[in-house]
Protein backbone atom coordinates (compact mmCIF):
# COMPACT_ATOMS: atom_id res chain seq x y z
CA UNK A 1 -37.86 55.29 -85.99
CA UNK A 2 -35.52 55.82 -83.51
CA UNK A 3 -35.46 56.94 -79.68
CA UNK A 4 -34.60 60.46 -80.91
CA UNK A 5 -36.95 60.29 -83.76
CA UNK A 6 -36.21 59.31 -88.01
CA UNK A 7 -32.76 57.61 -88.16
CA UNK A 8 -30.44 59.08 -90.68
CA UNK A 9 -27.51 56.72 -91.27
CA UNK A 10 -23.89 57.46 -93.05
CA UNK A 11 -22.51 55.35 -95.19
CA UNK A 12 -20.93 52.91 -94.31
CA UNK A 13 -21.50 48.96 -93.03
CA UNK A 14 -24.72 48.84 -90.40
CA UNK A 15 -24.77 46.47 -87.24
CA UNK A 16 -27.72 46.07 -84.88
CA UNK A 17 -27.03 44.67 -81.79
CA UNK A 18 -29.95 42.39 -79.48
CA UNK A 19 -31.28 45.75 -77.86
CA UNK A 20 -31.35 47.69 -80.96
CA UNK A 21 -28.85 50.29 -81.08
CA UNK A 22 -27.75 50.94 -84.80
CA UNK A 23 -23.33 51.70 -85.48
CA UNK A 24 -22.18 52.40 -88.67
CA UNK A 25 -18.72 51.39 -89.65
CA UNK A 26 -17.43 53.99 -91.86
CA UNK A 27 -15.47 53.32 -94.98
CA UNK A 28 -12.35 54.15 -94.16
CA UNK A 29 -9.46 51.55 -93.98
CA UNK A 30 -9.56 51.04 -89.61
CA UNK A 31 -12.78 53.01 -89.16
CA UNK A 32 -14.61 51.49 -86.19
CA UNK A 33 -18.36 51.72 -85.54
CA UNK A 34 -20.02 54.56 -84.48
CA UNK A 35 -23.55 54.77 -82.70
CA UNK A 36 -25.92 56.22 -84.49
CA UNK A 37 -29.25 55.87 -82.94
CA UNK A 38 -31.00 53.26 -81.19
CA UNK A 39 -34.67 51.45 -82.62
CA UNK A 40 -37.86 52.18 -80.59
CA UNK A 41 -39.21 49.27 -79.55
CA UNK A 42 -43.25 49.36 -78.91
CA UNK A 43 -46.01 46.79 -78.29
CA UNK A 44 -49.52 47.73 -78.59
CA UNK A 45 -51.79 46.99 -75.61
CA UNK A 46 -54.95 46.29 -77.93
CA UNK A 47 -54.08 44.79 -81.27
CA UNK A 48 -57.70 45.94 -82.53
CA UNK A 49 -56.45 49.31 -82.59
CA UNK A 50 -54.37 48.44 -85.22
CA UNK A 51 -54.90 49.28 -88.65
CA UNK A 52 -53.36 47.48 -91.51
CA UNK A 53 -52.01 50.04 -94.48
CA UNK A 54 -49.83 48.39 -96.14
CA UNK A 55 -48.23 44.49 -96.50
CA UNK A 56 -46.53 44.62 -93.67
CA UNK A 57 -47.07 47.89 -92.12
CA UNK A 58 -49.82 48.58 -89.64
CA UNK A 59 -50.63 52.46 -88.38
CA UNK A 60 -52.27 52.80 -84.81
CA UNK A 61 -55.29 54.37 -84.46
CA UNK A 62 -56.23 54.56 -81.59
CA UNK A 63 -53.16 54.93 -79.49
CA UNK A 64 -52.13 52.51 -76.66
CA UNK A 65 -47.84 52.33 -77.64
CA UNK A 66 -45.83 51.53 -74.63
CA UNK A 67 -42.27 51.49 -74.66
CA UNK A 68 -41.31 47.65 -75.06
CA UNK A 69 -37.68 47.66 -72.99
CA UNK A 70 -37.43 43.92 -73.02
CA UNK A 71 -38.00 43.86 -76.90
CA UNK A 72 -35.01 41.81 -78.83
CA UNK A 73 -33.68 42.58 -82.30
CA UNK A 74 -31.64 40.22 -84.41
CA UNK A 75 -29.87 41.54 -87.03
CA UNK A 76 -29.83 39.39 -90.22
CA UNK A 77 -32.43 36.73 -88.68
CA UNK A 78 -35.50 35.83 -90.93
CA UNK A 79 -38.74 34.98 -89.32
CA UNK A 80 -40.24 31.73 -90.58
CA UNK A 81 -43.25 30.82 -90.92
CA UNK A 82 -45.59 29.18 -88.28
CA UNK A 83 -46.09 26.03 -90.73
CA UNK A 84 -44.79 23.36 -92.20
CA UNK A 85 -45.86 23.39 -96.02
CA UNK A 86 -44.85 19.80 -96.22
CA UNK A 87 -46.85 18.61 -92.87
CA UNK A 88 -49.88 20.98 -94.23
CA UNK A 89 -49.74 19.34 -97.96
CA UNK A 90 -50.27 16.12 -96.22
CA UNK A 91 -53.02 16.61 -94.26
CA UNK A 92 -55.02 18.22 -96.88
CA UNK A 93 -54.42 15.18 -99.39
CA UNK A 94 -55.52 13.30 -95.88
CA UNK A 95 -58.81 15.09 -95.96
CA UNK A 96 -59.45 14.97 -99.06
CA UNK A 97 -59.09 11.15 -98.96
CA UNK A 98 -61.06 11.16 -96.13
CA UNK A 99 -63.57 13.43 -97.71
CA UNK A 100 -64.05 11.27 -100.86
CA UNK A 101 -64.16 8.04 -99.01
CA UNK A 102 -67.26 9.49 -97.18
CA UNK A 103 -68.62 10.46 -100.33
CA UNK A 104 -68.58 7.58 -102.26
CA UNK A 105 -70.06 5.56 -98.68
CA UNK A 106 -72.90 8.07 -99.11
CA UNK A 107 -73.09 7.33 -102.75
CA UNK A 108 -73.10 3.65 -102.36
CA UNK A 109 -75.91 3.84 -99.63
CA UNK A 110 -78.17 6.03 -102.05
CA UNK A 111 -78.05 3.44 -104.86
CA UNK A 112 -78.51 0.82 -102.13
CA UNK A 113 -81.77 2.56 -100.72
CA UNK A 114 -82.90 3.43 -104.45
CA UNK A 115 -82.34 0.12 -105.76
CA UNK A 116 -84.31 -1.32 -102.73
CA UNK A 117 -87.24 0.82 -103.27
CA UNK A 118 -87.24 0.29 -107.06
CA UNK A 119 -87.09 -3.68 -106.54
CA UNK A 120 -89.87 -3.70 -104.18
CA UNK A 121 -92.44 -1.72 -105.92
CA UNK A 122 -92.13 -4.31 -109.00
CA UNK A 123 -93.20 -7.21 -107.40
C-alpha cells in the first residue's frame, strides 16, 4: 500500500529509496525515473492484535496502526536470520553429549545400587 492507497506501477525498472518512495524508470532509451507513490510505513502498538493469515502476512484486528515516519526501507537487502545454523548445530551435538553422559552416570549408579543390594541379600 501506498500513502495514497494500492500502488499501480508502469513498466519499467523500480527503485526504492531509504524512506520509501517508489520511481519507475521507463523503457525508453534516456527515460529518467518518475515517482510513483511512496510505501506506508506502520508499526503496531500491541503486537497481540495481530493476526497471522498467511506465511508472512499478518491482518490487524484490532486496530492500533500509527504512521511509522522514522521507518527505513532497503531496496534489494535480505533479512537474515537471527541464528547461526552452524553455532546452533553445535550446541545441540553439545547437549546431547552432555545429555548421554548423564545418562549413562545414572545408568552406571543403578547397576551399582542393584548389584549392591543383590550381593548383600546372598550372604
Amino acid at each position: 500500500m501506498g500513502t495514497g492507497g494500492p500502488i499501480t506501477l508502469p513498466p519499467g525498472s523500480i527503485q526504492i529509496d531509504a524512506e520509501g518512495r517508489l520511481s519507475v524508470k521507463g523503457t525508453e532509451v534516456g527515460a529518467q525515473p518518475t515517482e510513483v507513490d511512496a510505501l506506508a510505513l506502520y508499526r503496531f502498538s500491541d503486537p497481540s492484535q495481530l493476526k497471522k493469515v498467511g506465511n508472512t502476512l499478518f491482518e490487524s484486528v484490532g486496530g492500533g496502526a500509527v504512521p511509522f515516519p522514522e521507518g527505513r526501507v532497503s531496496q534489494g537487502a535480505l533479512e537474515g536470520a537471527n541464528v547461526n545454523p552452524v553455532e546452533e548445530m553445535v550446541a545441540m551435538i553439545t547437549v546431547m553429549r552432555l545429555y548421554e553422559s548423564a545418562q549413562k552416570a545414572i545408568q552406571t549408579a543403578d547397576e551399582v545400587a542393584s548389584k549392591a543390594a543383590n550381593e548383600v541379600g546372598r550372604l
